[in-house]
N, C-alpha and C. Protein backbone atom coordinates (compact mmCIF):
# COMPACT_ATOMS: atom_id res chain seq x y z
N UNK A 1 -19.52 2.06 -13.13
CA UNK A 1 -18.53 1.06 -12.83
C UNK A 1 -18.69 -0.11 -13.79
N UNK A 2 -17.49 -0.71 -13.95
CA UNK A 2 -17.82 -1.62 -14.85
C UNK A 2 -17.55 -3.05 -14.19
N UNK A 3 -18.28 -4.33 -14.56
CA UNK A 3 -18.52 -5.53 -14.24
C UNK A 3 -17.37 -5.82 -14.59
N UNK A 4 -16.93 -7.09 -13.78
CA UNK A 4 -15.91 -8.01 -14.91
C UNK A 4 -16.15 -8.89 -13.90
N UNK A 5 -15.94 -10.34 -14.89
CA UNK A 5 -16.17 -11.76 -14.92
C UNK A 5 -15.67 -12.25 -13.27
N UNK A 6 -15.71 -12.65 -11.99
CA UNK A 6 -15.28 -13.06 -11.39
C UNK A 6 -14.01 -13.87 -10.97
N UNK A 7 -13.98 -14.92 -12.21
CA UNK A 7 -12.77 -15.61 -12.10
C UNK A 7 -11.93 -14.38 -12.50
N UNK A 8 -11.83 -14.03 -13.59
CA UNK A 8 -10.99 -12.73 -13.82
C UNK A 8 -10.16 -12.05 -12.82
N UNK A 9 -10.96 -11.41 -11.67
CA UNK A 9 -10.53 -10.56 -10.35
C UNK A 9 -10.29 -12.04 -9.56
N UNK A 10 -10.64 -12.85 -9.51
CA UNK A 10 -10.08 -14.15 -8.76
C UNK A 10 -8.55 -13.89 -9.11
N UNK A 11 -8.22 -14.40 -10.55
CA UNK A 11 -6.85 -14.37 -10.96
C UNK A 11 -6.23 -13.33 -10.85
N UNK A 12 -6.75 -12.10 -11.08
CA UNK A 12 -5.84 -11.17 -10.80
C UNK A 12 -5.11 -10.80 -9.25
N UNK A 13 -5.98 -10.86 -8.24
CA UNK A 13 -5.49 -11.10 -7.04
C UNK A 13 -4.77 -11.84 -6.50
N UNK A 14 -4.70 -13.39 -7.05
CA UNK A 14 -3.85 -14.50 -6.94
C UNK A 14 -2.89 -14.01 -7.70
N UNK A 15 -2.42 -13.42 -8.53
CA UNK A 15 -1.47 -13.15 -9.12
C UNK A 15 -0.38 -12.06 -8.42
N UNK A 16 -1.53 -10.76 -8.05
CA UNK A 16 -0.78 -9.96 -7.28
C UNK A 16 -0.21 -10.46 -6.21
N UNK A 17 -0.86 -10.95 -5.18
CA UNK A 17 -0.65 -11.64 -4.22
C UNK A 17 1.12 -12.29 -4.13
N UNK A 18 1.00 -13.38 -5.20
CA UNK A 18 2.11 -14.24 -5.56
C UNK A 18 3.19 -13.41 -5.63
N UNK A 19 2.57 -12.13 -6.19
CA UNK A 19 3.78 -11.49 -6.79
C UNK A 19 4.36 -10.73 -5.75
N UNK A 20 3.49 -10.36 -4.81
CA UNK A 20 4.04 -9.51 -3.69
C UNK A 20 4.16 -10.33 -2.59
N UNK A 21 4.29 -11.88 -2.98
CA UNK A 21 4.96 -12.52 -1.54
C UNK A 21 6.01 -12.91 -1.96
N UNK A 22 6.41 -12.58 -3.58
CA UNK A 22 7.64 -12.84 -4.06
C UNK A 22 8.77 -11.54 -3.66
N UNK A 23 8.38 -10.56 -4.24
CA UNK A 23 8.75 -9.28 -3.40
C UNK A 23 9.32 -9.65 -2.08
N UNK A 24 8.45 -9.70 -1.09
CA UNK A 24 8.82 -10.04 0.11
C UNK A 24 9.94 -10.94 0.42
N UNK A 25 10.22 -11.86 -0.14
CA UNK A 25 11.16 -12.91 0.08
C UNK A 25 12.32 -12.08 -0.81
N UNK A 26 12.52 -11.49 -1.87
CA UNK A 26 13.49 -10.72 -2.46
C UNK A 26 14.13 -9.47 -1.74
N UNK A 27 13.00 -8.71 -1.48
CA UNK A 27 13.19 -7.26 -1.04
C UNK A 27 12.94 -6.73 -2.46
N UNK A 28 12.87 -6.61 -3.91
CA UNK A 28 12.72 -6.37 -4.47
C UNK A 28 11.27 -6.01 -4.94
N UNK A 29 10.85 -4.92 -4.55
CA UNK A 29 9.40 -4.45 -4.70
C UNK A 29 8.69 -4.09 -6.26
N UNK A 30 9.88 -3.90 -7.55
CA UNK A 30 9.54 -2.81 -9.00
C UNK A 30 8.53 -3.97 -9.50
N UNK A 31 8.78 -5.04 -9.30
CA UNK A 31 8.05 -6.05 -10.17
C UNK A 31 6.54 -5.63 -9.98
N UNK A 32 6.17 -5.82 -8.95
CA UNK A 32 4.54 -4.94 -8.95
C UNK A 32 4.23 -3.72 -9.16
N UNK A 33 5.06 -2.86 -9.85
CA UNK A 33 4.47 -1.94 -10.85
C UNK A 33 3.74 -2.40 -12.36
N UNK A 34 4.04 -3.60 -12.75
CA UNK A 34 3.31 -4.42 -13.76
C UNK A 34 1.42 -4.04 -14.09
N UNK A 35 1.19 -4.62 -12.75
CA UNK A 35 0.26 -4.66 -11.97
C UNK A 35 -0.48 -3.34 -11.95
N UNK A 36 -0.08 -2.04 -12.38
CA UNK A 36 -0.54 -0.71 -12.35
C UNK A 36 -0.82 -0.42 -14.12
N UNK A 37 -2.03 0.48 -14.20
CA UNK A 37 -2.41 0.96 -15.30
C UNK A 37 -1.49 2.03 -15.66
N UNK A 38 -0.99 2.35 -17.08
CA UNK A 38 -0.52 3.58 -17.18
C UNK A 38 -1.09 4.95 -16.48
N UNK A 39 -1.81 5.21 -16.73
CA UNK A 39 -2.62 6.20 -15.93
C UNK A 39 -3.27 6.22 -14.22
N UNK A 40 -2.78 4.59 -13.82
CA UNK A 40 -3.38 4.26 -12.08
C UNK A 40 -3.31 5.33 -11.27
N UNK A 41 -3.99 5.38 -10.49
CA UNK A 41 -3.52 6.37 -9.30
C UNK A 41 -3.69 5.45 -7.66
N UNK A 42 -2.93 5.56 -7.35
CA UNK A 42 -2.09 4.86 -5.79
C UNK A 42 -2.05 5.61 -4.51
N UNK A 43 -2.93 5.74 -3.92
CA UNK A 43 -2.72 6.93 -2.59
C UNK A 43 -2.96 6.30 -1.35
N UNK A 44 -2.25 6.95 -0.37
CA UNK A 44 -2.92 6.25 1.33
C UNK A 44 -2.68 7.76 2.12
N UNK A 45 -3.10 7.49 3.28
CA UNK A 45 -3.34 9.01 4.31
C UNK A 45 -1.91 8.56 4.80
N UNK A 46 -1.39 9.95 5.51
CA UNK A 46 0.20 10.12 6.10
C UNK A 46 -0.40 11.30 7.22
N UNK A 47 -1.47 11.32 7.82
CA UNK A 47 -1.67 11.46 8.97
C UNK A 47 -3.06 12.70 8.44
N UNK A 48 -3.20 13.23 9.59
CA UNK A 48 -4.15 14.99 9.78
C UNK A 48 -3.72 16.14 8.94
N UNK A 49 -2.46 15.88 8.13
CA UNK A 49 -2.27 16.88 7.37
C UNK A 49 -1.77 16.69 5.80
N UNK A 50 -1.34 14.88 5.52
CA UNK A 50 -0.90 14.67 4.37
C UNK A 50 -0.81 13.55 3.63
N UNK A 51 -1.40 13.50 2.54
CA UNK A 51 -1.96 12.62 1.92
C UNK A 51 -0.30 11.56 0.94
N UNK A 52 -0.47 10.95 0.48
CA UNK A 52 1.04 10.05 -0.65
C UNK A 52 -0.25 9.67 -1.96
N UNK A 53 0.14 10.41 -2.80
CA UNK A 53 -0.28 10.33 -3.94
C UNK A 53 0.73 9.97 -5.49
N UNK A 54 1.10 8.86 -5.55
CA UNK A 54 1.46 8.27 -6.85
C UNK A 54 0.06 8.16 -7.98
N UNK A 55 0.54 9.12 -9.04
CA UNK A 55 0.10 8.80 -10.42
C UNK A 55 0.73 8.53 -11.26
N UNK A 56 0.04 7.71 -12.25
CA UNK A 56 0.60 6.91 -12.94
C UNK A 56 1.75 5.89 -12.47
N UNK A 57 1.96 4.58 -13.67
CA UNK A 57 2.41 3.45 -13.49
C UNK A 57 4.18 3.88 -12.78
N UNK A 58 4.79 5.00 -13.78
CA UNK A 58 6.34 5.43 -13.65
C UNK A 58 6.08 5.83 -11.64
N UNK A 59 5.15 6.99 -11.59
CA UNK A 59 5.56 7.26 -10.41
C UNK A 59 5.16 6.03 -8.99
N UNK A 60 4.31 5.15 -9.75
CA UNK A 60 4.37 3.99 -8.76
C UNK A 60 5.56 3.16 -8.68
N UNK A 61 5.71 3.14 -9.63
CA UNK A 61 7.31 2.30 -9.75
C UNK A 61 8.27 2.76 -9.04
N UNK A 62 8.44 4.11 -9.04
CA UNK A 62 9.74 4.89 -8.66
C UNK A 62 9.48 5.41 -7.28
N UNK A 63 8.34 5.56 -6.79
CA UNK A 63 7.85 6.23 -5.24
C UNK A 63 7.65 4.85 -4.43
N UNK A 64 6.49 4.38 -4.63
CA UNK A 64 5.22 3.42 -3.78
C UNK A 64 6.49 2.30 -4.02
N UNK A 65 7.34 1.71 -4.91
CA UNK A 65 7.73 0.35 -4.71
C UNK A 65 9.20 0.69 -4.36
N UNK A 66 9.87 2.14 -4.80
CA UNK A 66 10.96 2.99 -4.46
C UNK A 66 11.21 3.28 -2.87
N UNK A 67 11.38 4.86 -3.46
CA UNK A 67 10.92 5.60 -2.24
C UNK A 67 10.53 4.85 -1.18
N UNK A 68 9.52 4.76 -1.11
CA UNK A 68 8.67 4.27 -0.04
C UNK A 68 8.80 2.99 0.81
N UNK A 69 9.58 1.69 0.12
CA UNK A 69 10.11 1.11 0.44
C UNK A 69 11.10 0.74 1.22
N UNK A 70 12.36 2.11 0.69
CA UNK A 70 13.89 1.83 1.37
C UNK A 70 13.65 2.24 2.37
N UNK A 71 14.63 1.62 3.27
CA UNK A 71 14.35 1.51 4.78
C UNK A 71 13.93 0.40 5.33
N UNK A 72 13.21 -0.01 4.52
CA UNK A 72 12.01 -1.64 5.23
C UNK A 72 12.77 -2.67 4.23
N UNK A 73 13.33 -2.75 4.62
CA UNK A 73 14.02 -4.11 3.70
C UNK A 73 14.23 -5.40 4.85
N UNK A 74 13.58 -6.61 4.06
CA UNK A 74 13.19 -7.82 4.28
C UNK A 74 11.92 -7.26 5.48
N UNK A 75 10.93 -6.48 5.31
CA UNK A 75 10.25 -6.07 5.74
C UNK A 75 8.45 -7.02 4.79
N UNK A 76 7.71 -7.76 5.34
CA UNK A 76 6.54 -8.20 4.68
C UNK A 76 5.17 -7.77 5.21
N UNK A 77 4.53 -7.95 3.83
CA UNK A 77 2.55 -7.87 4.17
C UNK A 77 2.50 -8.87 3.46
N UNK A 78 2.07 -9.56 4.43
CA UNK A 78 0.98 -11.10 3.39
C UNK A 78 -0.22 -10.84 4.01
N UNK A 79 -0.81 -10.95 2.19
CA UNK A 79 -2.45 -11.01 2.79
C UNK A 79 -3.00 -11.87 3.26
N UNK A 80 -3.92 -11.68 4.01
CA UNK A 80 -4.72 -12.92 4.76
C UNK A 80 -6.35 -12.78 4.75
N UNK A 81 -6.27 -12.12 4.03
CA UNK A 81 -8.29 -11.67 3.34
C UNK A 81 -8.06 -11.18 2.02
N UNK A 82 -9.06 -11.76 1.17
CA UNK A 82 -9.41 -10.69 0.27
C UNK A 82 -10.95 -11.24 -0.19
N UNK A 83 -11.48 -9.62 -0.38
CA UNK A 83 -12.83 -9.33 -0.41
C UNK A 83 -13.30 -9.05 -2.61
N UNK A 84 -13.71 -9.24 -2.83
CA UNK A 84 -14.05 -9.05 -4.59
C UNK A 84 -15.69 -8.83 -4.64
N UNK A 85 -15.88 -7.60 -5.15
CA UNK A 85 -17.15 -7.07 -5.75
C UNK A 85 -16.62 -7.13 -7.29
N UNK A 86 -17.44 -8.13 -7.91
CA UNK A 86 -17.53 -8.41 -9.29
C UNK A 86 -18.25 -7.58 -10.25
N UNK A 87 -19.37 -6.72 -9.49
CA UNK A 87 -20.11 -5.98 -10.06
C UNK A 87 -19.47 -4.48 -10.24
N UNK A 88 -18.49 -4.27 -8.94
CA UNK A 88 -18.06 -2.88 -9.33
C UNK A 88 -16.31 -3.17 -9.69
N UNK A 89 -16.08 -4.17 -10.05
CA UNK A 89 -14.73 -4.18 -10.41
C UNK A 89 -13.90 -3.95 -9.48
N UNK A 90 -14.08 -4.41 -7.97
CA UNK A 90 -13.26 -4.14 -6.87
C UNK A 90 -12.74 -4.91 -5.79
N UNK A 91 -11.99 -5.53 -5.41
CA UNK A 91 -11.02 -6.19 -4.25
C UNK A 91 -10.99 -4.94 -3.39
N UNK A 92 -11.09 -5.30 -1.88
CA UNK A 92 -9.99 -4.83 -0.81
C UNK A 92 -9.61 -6.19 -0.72
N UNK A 93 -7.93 -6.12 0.03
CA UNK A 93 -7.06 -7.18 0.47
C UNK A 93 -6.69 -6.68 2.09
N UNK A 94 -6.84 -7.51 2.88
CA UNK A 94 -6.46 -7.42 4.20
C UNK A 94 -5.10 -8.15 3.95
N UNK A 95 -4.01 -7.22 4.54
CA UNK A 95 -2.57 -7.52 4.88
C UNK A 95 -2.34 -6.98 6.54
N UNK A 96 -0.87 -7.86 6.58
CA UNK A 96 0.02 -7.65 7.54
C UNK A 96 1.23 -6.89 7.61
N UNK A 97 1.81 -5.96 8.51
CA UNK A 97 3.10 -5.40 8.30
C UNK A 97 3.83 -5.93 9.13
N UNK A 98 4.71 -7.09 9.11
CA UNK A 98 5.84 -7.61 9.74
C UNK A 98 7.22 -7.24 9.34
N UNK A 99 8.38 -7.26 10.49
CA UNK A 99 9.21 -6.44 10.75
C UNK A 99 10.42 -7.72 10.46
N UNK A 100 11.31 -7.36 10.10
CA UNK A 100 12.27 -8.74 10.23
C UNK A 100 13.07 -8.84 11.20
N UNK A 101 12.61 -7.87 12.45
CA UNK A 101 13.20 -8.46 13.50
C UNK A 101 12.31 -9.28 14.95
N UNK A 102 12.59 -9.62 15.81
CA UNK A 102 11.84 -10.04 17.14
C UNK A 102 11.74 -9.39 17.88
N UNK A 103 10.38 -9.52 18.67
CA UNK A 103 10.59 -8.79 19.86
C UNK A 103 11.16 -9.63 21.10
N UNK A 104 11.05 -9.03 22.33
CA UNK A 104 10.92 -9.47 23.71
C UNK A 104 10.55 -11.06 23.74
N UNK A 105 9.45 -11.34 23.17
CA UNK A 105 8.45 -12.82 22.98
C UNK A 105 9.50 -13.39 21.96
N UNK A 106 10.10 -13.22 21.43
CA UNK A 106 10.85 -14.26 19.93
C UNK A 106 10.11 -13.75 19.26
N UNK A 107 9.04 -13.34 18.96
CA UNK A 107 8.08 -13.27 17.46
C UNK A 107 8.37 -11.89 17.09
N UNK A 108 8.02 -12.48 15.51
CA UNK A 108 8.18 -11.23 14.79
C UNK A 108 7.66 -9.32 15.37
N UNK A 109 8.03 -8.97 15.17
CA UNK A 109 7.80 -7.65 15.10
C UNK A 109 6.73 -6.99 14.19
N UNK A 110 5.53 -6.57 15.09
CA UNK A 110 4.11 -6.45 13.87
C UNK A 110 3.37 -4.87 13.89
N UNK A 111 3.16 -4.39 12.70
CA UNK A 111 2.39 -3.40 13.23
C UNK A 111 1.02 -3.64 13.16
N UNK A 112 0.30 -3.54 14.77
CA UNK A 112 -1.14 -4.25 14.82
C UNK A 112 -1.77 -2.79 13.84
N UNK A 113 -3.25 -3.20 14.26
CA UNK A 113 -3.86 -2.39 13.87
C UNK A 113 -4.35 -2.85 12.51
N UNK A 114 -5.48 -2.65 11.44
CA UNK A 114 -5.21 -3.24 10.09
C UNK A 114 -5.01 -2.43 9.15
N UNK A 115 -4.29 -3.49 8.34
CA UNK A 115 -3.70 -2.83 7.31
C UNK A 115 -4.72 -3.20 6.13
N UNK A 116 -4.41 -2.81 4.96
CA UNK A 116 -5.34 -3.23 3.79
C UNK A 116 -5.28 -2.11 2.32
N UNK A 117 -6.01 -2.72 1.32
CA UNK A 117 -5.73 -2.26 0.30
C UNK A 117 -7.01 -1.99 -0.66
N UNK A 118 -7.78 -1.35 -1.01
CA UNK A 118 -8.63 -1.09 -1.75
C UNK A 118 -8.52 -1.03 -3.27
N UNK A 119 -8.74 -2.01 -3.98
CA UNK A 119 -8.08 -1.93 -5.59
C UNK A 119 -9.46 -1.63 -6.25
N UNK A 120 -9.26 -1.20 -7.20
CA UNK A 120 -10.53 -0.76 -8.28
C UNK A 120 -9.57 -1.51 -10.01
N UNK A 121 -10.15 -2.25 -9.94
CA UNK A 121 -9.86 -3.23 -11.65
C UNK A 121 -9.75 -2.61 -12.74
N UNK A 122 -9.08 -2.37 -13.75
CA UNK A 122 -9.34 -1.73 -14.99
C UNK A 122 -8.96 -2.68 -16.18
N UNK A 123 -9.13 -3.96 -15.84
CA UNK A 123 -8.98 -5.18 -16.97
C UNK A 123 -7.58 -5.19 -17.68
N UNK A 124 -7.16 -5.70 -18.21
CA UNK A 124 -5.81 -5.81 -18.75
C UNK A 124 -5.28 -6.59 -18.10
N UNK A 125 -5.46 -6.69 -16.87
CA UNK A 125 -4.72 -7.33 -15.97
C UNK A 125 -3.65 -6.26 -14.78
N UNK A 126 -4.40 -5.22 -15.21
CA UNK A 126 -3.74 -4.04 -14.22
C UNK A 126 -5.00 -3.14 -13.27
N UNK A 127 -4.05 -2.47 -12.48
CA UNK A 127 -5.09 -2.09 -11.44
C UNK A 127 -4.99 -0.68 -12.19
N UNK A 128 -6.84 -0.15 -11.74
CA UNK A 128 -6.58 1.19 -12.56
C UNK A 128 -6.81 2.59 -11.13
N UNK A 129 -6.81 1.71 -10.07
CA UNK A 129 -6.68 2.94 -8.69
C UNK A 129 -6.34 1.81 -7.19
N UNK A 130 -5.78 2.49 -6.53
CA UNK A 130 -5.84 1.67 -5.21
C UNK A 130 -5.38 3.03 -3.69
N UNK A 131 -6.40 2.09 -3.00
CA UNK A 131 -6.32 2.98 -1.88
C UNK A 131 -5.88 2.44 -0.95
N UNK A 132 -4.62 2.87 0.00
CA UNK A 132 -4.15 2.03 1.16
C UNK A 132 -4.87 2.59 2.21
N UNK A 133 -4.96 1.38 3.46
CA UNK A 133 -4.91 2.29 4.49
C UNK A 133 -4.52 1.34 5.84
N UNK A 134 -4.07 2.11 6.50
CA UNK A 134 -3.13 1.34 7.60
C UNK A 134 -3.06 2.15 9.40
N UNK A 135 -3.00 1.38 10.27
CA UNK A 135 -3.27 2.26 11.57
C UNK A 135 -2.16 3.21 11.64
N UNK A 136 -1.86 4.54 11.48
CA UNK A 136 -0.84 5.46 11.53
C UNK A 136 -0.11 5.25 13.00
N UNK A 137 -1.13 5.07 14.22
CA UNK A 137 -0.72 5.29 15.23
C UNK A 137 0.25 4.31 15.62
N UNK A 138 -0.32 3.08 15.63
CA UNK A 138 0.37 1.85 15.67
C UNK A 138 2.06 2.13 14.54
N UNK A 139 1.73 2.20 13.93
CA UNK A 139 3.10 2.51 12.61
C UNK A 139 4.13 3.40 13.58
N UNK A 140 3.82 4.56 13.85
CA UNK A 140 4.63 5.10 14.27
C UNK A 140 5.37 4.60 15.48
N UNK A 141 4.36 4.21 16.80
CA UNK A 141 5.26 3.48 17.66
C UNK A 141 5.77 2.52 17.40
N UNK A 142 5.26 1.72 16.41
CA UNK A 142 6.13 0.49 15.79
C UNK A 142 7.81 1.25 15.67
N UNK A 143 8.08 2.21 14.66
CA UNK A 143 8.92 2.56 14.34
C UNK A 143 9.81 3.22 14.96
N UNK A 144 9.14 3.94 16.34
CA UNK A 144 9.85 4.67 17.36
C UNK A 144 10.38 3.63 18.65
N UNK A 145 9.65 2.33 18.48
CA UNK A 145 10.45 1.55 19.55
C UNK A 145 11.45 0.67 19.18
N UNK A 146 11.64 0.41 17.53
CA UNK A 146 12.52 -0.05 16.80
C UNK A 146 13.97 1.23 17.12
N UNK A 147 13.99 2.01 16.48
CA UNK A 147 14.58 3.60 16.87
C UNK A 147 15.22 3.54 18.17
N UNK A 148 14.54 3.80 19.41
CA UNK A 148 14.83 3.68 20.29
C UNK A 148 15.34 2.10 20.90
N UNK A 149 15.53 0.87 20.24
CA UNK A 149 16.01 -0.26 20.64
C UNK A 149 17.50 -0.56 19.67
N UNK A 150 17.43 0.55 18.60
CA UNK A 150 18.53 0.71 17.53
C UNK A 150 18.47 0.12 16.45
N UNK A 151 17.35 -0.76 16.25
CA UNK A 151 16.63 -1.98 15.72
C UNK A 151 16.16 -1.12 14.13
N UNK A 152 16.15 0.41 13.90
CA UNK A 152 15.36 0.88 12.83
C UNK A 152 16.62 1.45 11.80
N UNK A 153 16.29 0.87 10.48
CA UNK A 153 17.59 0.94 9.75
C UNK A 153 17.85 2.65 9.78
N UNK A 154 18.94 2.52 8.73
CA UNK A 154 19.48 4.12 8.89
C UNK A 154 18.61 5.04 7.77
N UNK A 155 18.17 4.16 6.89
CA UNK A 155 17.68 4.61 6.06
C UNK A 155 16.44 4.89 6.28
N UNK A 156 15.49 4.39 6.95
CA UNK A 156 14.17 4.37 7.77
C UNK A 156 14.19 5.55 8.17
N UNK A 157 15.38 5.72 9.26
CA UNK A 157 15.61 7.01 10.08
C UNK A 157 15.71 8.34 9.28
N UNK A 158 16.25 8.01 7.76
CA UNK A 158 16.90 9.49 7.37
C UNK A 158 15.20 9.93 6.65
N UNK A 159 14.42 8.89 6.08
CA UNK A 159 13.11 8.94 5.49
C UNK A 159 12.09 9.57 7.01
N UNK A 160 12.21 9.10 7.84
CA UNK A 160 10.86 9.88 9.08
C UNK A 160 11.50 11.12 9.24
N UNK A 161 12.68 11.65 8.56
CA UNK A 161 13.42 13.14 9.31
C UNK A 161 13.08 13.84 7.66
N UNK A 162 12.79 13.40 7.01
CA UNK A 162 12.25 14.19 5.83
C UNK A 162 10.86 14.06 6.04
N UNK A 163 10.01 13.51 6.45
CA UNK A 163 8.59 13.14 6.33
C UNK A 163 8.06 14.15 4.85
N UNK A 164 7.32 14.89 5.18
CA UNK A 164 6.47 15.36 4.10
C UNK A 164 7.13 16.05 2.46
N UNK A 165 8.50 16.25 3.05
CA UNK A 165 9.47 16.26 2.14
C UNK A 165 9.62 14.83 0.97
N UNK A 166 9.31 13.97 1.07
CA UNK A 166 9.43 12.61 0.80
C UNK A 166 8.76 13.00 -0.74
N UNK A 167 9.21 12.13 -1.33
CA UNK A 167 8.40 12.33 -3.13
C UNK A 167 6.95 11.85 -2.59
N UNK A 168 6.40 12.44 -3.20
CA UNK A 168 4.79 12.02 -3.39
C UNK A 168 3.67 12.40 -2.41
N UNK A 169 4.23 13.08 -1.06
CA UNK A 169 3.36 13.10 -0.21
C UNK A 169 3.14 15.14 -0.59
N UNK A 170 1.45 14.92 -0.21
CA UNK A 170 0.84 16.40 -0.63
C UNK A 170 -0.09 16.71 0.42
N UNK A 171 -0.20 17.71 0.30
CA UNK A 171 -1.12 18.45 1.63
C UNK A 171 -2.10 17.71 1.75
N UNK A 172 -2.83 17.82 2.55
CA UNK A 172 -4.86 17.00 2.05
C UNK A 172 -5.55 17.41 1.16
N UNK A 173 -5.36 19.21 1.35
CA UNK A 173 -5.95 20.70 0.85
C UNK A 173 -5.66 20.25 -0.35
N UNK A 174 -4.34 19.76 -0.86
CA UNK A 174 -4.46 20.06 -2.44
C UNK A 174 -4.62 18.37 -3.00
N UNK A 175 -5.57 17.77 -2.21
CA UNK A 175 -5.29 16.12 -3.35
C UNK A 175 -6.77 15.83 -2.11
N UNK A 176 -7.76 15.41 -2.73
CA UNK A 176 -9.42 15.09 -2.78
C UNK A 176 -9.52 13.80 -2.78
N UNK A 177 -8.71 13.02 -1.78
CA UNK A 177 -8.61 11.23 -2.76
C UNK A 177 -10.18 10.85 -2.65
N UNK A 178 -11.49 11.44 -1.84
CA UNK A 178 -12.67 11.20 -2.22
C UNK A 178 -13.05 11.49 -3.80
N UNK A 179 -12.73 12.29 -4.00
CA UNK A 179 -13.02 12.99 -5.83
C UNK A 179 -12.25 11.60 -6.52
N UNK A 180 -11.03 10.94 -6.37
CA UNK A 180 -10.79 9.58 -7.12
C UNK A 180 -11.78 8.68 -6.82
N UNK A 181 -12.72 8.35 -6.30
CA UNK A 181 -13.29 7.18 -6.19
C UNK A 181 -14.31 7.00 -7.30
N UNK A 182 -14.73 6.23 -7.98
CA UNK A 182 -15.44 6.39 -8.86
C UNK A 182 -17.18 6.07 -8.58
N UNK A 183 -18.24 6.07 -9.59
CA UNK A 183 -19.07 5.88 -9.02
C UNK A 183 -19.60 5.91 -7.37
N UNK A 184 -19.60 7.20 -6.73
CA UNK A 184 -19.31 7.15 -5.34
C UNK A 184 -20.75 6.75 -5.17
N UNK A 185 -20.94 6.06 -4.04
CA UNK A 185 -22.31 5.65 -3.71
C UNK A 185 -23.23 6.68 -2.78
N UNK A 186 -21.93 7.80 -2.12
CA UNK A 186 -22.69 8.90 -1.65
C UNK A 186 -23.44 9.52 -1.99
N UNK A 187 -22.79 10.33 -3.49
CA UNK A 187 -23.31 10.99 -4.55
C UNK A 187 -24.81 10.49 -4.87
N UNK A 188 -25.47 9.32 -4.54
CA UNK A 188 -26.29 8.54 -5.44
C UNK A 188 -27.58 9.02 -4.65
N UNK A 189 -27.34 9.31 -3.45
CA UNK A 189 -28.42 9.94 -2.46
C UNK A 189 -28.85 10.82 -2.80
């Protein structure tokens, strides 16, 4: 793994950050493909049987800030943690998934559970891997009581009726996201 300077991953996170609370207020997600290495790889779990694997910068652009997006519009995660190992070139960011509508209470619409982001640095000012991960269970009833209140866009709806059909999502069997991690600390035993 390689070191880098602290302030460095300071700025780069403040940057992402900015950039994806700018997103948020737009709906416009492509701008944080910047932020990805040509070669990055981008994955999170999609339950007991299927993994979302974006490689490279194009298919982050076009899936993870695409794809993956429509449906959730004026939909936000603001972070509210972030963690930096300087020595292995790594941030996690603790985020939120808020809904742009209310519930019952007036308040926003949230999916509990935590959400978060595992980045691995590759200098430039781009990320060169990131790992999501988020409570599935919570997500889904989030989305099924939206659904059932009429509250879940149409487009949301036509994306959960394709599920694994969706660009980017792959069996477990064929994508190892342990084998992406680098320097694993398991291995070291």
């Amino acid at each position: 793994m390689t070191a880098f300077p602290r302030a460095e991953l300071e700025e780069m996170i403040r940057r992402f950050v900015a950039t994806n609370d700018e997103c948020g207020r737009t709906g416009d997600w492509e701008p944080l493909a910047r932020f990805y290495a040509p070669d990055a790889i981008y994955s999170w779990n999609n339950g007991p049987k299927y993994e979302f694997v974006a490689r490279g910068r194009d298919e982050i652009q076009k899936y993870v800030m695409g794809t993956e997006m429509e449906g959730l519009d004026k939909w936000v995660y603001p972070y509210v943690r972030t963690l930096i190992d300087d020595q292995k070139g790594e941030i996690i960011g603790i985020w939120r998934q808020i809904a742009p509508v209310t519930g019952d209470d007036g308040k926003p619409i949230e999916i509990g559970g935590t959400g978060g982001s595992w980045f691995r640095y590759g200098g430039n000012w781009q990320w060169a891997w990131q790992r999501d991960f988020f409570d599935q269970g919570c997500a889904g009833a989030v989305f099924l009581d939206l659904l059932q209140k009429g509250q879940l866009s149409e487009r949301m709806q036509e994306r959960m009726k394709l599920g694994p059909r969706m660009p980017g999502w792959v069996r477990r069997k064929d994508f190892d996201w342990y084998a992406t991690i680098a320097d694993r600390e398991d291995e070291k035993r």
